[in-house]
C-alpha atoms as a PDB file:
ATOM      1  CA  UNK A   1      76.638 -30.458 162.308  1.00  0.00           C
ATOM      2  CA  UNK A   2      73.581 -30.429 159.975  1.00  0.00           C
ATOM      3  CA  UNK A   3      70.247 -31.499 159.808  1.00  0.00           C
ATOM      4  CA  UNK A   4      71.051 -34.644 158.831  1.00  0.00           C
ATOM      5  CA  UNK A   5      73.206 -35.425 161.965  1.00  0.00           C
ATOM      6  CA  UNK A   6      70.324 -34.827 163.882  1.00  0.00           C
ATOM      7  CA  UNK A   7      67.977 -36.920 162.454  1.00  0.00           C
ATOM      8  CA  UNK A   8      70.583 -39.892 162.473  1.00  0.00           C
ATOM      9  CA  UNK A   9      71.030 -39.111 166.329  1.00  0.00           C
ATOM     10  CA  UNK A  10      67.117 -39.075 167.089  1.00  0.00           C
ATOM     11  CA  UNK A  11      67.123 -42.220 164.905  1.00  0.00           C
ATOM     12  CA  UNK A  12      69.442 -43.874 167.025  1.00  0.00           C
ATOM     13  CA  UNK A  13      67.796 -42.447 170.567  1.00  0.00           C
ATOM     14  CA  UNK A  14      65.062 -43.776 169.463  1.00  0.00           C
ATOM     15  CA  UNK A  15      65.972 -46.929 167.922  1.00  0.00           C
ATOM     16  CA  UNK A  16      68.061 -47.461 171.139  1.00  0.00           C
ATOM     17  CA  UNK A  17      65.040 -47.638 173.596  1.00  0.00           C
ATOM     18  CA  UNK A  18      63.492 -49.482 171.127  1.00  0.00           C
ATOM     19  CA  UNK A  19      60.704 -46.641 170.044  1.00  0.00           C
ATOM     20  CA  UNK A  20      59.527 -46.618 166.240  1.00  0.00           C
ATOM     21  CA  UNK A  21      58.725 -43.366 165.285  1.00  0.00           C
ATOM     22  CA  UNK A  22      55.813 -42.839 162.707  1.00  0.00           C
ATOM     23  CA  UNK A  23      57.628 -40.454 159.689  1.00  0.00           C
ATOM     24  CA  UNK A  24      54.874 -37.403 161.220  1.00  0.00           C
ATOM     25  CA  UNK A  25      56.387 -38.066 164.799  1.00  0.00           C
ATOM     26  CA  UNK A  26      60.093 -37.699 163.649  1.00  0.00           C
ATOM     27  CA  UNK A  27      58.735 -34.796 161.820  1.00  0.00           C
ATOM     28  CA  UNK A  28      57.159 -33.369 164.682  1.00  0.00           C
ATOM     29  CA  UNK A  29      60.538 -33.820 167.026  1.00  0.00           C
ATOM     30  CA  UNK A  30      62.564 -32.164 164.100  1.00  0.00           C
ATOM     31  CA  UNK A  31      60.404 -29.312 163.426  1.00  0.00           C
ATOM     32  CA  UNK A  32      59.813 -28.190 166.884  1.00  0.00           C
ATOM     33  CA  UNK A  33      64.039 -29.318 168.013  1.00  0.00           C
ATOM     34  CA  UNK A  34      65.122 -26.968 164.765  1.00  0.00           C
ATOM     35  CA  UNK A  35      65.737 -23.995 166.489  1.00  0.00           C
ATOM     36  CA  UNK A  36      68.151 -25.572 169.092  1.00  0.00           C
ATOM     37  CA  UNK A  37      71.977 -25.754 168.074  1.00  0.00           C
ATOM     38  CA  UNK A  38      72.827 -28.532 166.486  1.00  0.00           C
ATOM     39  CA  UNK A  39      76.078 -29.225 167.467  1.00  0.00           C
ATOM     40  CA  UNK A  40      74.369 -28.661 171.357  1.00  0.00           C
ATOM     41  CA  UNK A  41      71.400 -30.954 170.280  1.00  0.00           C
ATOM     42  CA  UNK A  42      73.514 -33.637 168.868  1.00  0.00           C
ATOM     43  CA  UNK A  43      75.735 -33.484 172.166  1.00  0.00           C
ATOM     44  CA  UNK A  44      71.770 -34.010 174.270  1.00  0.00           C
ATOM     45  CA  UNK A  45      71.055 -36.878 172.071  1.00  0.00           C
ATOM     46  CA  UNK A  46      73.696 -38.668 172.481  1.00  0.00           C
ATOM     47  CA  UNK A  47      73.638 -38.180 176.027  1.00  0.00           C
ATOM     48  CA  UNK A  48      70.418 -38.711 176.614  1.00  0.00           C
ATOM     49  CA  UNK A  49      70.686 -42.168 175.022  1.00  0.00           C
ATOM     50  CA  UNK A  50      73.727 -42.812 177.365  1.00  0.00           C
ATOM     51  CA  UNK A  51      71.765 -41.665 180.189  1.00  0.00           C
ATOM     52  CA  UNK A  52      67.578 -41.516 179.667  1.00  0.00           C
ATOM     53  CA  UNK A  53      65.760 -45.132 181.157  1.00  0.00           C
ATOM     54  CA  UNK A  54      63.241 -43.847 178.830  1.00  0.00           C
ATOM     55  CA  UNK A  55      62.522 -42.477 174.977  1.00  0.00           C
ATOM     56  CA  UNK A  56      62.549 -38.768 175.897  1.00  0.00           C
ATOM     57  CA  UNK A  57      59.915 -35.952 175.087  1.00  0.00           C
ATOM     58  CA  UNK A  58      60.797 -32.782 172.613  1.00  0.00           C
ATOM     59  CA  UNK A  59      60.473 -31.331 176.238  1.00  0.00           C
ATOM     60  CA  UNK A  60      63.006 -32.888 177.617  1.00  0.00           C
ATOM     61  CA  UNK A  61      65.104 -33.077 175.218  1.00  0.00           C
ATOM     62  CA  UNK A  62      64.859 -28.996 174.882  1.00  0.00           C
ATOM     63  CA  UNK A  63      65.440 -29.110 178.830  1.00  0.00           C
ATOM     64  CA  UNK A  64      68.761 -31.423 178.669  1.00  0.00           C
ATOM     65  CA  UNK A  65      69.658 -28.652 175.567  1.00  0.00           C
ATOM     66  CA  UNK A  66      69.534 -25.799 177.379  1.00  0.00           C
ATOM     67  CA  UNK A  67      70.841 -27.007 180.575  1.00  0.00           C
ATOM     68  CA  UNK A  68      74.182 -28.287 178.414  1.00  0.00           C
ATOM     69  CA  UNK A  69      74.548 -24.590 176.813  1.00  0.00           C
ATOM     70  CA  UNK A  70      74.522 -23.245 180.699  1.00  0.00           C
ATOM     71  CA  UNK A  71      76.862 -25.396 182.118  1.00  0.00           C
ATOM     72  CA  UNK A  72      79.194 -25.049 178.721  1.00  0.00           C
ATOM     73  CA  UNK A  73      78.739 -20.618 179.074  1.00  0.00           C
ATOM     74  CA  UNK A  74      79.549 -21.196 183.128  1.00  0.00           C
ATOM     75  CA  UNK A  75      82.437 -23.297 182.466  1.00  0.00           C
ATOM     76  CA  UNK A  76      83.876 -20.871 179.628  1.00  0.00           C
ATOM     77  CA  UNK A  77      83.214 -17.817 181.753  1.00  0.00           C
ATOM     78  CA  UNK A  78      85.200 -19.965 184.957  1.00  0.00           C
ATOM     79  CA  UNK A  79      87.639 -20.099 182.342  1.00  0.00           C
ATOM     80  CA  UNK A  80      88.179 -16.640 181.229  1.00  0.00           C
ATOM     81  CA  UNK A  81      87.884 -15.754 185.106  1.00  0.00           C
ATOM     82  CA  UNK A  82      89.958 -18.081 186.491  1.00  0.00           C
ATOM     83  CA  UNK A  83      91.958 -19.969 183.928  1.00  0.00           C
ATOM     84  CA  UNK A  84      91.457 -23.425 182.917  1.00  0.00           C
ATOM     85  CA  UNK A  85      91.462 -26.046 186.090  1.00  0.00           C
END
């Protein structure tokens, strides 16, 4: 996933709770959301569309990020310790 997948999933978070970002908003969530994966901060935005009651903040969204990356590293370390369930 690229940049541009991104944008097109904040579009649609966005667009979904009915929120119309200003062009220097959208720049400000994907300047300070750049250093995240993207394939992790794709997953977070699509969730958090699914799942939000409410437009999230680039906090939030960071938090819902990294909390996806832990649970992804604990279940791939169950895995290698256990074998898949």
């Amino acid at each position: 996933m690229n940049q541009g997948e991104v944008a097109k999933r904040l579009f649609l978070l966005a667009e979904s709770f009915g929120v119309k970002l200003s062009p220097l908003r959208f720049a400000i969530y994907l300047y300070d959301l750049a250093d995240l994966d993207a394939v992790e901060l794709c997953e977070s935005l699509t969730t958090a569309r699914r799942q939000m009651k409410s437009f999230p903040s680039i906090a939030e969204i960071r938090h819902a990020v990294d909390t996806r990356a832990a649970l992804v590293m604990l279940r791939e370390r169950n895995n290698e310790l256990l074998g898949p369930l």
